[in-house]
C-alpha atoms as a PDB file:
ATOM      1  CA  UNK A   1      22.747  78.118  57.094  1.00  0.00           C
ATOM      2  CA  UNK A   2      26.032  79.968  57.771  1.00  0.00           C
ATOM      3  CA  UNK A   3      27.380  80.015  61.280  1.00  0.00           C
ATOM      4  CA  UNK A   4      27.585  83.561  62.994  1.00  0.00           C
ATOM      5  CA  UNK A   5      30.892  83.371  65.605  1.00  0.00           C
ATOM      6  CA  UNK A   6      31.392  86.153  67.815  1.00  0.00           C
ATOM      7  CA  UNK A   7      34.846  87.540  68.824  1.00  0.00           C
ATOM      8  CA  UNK A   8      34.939  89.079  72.217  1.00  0.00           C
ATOM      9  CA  UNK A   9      36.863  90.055  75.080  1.00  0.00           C
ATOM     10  CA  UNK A  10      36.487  87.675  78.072  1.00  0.00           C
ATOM     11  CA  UNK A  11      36.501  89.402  81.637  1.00  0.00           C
ATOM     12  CA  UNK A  12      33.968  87.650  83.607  1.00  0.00           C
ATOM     13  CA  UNK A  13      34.417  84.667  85.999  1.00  0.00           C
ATOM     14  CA  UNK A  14      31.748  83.078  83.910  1.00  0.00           C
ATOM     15  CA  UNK A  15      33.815  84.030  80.781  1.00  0.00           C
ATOM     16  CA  UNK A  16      36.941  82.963  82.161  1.00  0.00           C
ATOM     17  CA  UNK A  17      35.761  79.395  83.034  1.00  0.00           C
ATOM     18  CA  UNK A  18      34.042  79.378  79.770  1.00  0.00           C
ATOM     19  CA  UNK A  19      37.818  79.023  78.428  1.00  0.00           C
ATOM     20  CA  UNK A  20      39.204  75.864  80.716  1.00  0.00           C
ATOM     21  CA  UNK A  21      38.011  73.067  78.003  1.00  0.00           C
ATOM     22  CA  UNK A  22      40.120  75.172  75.166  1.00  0.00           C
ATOM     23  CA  UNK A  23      43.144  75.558  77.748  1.00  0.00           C
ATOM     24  CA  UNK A  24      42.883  72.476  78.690  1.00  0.00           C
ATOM     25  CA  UNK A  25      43.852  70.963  75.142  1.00  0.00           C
ATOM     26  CA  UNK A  26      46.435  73.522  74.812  1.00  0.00           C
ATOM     27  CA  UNK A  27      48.025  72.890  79.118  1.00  0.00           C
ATOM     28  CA  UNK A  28      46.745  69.030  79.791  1.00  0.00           C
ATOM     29  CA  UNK A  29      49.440  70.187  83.067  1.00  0.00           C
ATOM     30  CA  UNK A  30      46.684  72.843  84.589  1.00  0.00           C
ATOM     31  CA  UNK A  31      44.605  72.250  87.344  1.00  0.00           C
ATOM     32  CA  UNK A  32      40.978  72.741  87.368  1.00  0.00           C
ATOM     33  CA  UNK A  33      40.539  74.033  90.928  1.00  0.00           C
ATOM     34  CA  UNK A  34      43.269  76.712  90.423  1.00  0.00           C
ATOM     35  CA  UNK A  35      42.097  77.803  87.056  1.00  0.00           C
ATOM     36  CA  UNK A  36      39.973  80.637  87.969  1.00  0.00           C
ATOM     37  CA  UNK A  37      42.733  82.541  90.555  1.00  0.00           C
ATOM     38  CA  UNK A  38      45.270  81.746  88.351  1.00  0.00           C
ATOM     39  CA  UNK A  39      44.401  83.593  85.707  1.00  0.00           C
ATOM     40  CA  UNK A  40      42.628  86.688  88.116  1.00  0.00           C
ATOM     41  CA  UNK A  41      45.920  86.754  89.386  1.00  0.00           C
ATOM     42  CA  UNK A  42      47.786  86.919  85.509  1.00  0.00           C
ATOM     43  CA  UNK A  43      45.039  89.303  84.953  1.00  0.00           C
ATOM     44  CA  UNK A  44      45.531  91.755  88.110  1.00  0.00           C
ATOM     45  CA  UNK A  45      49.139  91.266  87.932  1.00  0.00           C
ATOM     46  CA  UNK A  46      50.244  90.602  84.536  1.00  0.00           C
ATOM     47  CA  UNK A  47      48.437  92.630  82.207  1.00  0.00           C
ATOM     48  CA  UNK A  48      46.980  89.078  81.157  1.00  0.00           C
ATOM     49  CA  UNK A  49      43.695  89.399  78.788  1.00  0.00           C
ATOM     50  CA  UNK A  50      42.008  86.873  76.455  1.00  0.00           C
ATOM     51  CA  UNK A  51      39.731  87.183  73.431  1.00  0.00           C
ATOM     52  CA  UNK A  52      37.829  84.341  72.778  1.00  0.00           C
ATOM     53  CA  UNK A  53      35.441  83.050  69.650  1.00  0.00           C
ATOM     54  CA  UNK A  54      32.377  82.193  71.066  1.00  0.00           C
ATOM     55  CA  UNK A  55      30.213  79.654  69.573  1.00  0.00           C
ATOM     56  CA  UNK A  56      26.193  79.566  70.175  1.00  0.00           C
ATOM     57  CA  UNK A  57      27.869  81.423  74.018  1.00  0.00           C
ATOM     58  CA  UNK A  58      30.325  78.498  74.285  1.00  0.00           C
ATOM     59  CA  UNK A  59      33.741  79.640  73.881  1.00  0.00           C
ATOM     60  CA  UNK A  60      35.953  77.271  71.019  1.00  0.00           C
ATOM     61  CA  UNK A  61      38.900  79.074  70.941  1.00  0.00           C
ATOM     62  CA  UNK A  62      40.863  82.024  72.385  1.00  0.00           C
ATOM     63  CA  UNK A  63      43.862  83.955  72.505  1.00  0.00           C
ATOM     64  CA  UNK A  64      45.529  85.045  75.740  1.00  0.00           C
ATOM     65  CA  UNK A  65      48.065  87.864  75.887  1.00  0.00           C
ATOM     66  CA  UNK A  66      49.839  90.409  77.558  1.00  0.00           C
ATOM     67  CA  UNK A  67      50.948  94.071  77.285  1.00  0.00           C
ATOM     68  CA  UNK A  68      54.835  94.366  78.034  1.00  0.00           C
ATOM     69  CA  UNK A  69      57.866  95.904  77.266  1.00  0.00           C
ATOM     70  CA  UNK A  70      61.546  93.732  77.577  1.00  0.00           C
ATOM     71  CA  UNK A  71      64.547  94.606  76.091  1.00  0.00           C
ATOM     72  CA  UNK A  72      64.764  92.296  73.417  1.00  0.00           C
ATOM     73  CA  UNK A  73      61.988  92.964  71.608  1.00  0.00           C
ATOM     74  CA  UNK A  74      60.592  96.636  73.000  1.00  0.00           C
ATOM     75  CA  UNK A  75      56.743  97.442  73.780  1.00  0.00           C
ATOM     76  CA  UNK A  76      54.781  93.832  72.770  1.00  0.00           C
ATOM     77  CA  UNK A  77      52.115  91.865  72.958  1.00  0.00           C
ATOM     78  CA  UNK A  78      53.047  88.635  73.870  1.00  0.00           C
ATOM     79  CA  UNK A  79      50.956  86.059  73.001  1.00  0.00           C
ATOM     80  CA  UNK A  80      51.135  82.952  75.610  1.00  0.00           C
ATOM     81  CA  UNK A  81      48.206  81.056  74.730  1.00  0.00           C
ATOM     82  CA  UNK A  82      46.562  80.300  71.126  1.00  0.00           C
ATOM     83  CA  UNK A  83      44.341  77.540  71.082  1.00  0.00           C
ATOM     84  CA  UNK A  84      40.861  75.939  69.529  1.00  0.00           C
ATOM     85  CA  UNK A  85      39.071  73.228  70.478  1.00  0.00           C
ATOM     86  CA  UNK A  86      39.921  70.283  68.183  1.00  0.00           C
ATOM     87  CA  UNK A  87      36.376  70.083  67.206  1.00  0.00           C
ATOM     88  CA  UNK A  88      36.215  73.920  65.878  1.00  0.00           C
ATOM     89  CA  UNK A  89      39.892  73.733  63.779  1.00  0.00           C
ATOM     90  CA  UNK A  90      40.214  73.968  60.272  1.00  0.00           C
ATOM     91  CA  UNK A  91      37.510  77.498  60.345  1.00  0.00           C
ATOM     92  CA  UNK A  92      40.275  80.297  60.793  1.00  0.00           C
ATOM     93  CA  UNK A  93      39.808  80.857  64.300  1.00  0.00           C
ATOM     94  CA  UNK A  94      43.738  80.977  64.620  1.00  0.00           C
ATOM     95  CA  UNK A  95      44.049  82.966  62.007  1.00  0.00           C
ATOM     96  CA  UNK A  96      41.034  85.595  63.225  1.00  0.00           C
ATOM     97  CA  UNK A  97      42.745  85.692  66.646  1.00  0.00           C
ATOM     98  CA  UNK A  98      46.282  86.111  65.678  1.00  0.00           C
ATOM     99  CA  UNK A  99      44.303  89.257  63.727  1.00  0.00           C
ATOM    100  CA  UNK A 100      42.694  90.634  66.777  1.00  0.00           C
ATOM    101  CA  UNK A 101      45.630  90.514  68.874  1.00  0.00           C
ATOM    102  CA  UNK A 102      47.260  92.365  65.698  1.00  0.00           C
ATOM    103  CA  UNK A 103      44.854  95.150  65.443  1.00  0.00           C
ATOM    104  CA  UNK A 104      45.487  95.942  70.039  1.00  0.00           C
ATOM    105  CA  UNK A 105      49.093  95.856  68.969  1.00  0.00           C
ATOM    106  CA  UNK A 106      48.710  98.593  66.279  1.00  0.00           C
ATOM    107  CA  UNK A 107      46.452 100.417  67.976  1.00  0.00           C
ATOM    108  CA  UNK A 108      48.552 100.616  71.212  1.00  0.00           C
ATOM    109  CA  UNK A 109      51.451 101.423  68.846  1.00  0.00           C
ATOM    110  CA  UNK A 110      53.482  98.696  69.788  1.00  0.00           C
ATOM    111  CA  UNK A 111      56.595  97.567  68.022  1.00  0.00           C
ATOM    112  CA  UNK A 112      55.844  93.875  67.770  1.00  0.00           C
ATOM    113  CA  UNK A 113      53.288  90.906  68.552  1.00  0.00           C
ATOM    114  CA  UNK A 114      55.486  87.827  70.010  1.00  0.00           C
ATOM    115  CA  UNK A 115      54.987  84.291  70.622  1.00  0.00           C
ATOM    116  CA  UNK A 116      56.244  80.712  71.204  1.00  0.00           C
ATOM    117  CA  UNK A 117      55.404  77.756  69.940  1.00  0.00           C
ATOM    118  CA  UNK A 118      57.298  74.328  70.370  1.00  0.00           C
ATOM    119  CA  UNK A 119      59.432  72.532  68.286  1.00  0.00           C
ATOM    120  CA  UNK A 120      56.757  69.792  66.884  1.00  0.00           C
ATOM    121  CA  UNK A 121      53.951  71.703  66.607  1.00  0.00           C
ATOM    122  CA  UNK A 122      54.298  71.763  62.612  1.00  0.00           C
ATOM    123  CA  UNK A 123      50.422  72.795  62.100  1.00  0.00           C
ATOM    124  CA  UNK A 124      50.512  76.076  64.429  1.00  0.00           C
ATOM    125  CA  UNK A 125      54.013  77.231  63.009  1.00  0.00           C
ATOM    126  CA  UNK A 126      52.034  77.047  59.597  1.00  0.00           C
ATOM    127  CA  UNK A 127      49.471  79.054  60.868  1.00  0.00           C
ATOM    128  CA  UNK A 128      51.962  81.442  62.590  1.00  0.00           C
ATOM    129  CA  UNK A 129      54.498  81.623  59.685  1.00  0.00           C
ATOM    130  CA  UNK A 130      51.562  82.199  57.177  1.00  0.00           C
ATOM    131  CA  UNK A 131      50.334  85.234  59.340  1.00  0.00           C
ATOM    132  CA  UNK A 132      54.046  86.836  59.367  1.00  0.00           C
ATOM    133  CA  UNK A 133      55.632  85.598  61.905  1.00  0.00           C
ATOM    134  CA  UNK A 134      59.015  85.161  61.759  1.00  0.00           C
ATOM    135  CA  UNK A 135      61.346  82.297  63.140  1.00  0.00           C
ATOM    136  CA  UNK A 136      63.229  84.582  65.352  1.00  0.00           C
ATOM    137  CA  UNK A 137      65.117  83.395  68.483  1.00  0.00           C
ATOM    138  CA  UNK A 138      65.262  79.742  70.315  1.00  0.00           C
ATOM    139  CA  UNK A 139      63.322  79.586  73.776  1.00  0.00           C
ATOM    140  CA  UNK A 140      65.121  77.590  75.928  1.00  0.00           C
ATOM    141  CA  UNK A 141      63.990  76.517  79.566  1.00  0.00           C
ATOM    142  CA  UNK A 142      65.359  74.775  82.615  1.00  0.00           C
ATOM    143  CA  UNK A 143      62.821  73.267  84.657  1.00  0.00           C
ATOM    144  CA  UNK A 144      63.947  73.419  88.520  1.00  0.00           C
ATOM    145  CA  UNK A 145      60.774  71.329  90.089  1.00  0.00           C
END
């Protein structure tokens, strides 16, 4: 029997903590106990959403984004967090969210969808190139604490 995954917008508290096992693989750095405000507060403040692939109601992977403008790029989505739980990978779930976040980009009629992605992770830049992205710029950081 074929497995039925559903795509959906997560806006609940429930739904939100729902998503801390697939962040967690993608920010080991997060805290549990701050998980919930932080992202109400990304939400509220940030134009921060996720969409997440649910899995008999247990979410496996998700894609969280925001709506902005900069001037480098012009009116984006940014992608900031793409991740599945190791046990889900290999089904397209990338490649289904990357899609989703597409479609909100076109139909908002903005310019680009943008995202980051560090230097060794070889298997998402796969994913990413193969969906066309493009190698564009070099993030650089400089961490003060």
């Amino acid at each position: 029997m074929e497995t039925i995954y559903q795509i959906k917008k997560i806006e609940t508290e429930l739904e939100i903590e729902q998503c801390w096992d697939v962040a967690f693989v993608l920010r080991p750095h997060l805290d549990k106990t701050k998980w919930q405000s932080t992202i109400a507060e990304m939400m509220q403040n940030e134009k921060y959403s996720i969409t997440g692939i649910l899995d008999q109601n247990k979410v496996v992977a998700f894609a969280g984004y925001r709506i902005m403008t900069s001037l480098h790029s012009g009116n984006i989505i940014y992608i900031d967090d793409l991740c599945t739980l190791e046990t889900h990978r290999g089904k397209g779930f990338a490649t289904q969210l990357l899609k989703h976040v597409e479609g909100i980009a076109v139909s908002l009629d903005k310019d680009y969808v943008v995202l980051d992605t560090g230097f060794t992770n070889n298997t998402a830049q796969k994913v990413y190139l193969k969906n066309g992205f493009a190698l564009t710029a070099v993030h650089l950081s400089n961490k003060l604490k």
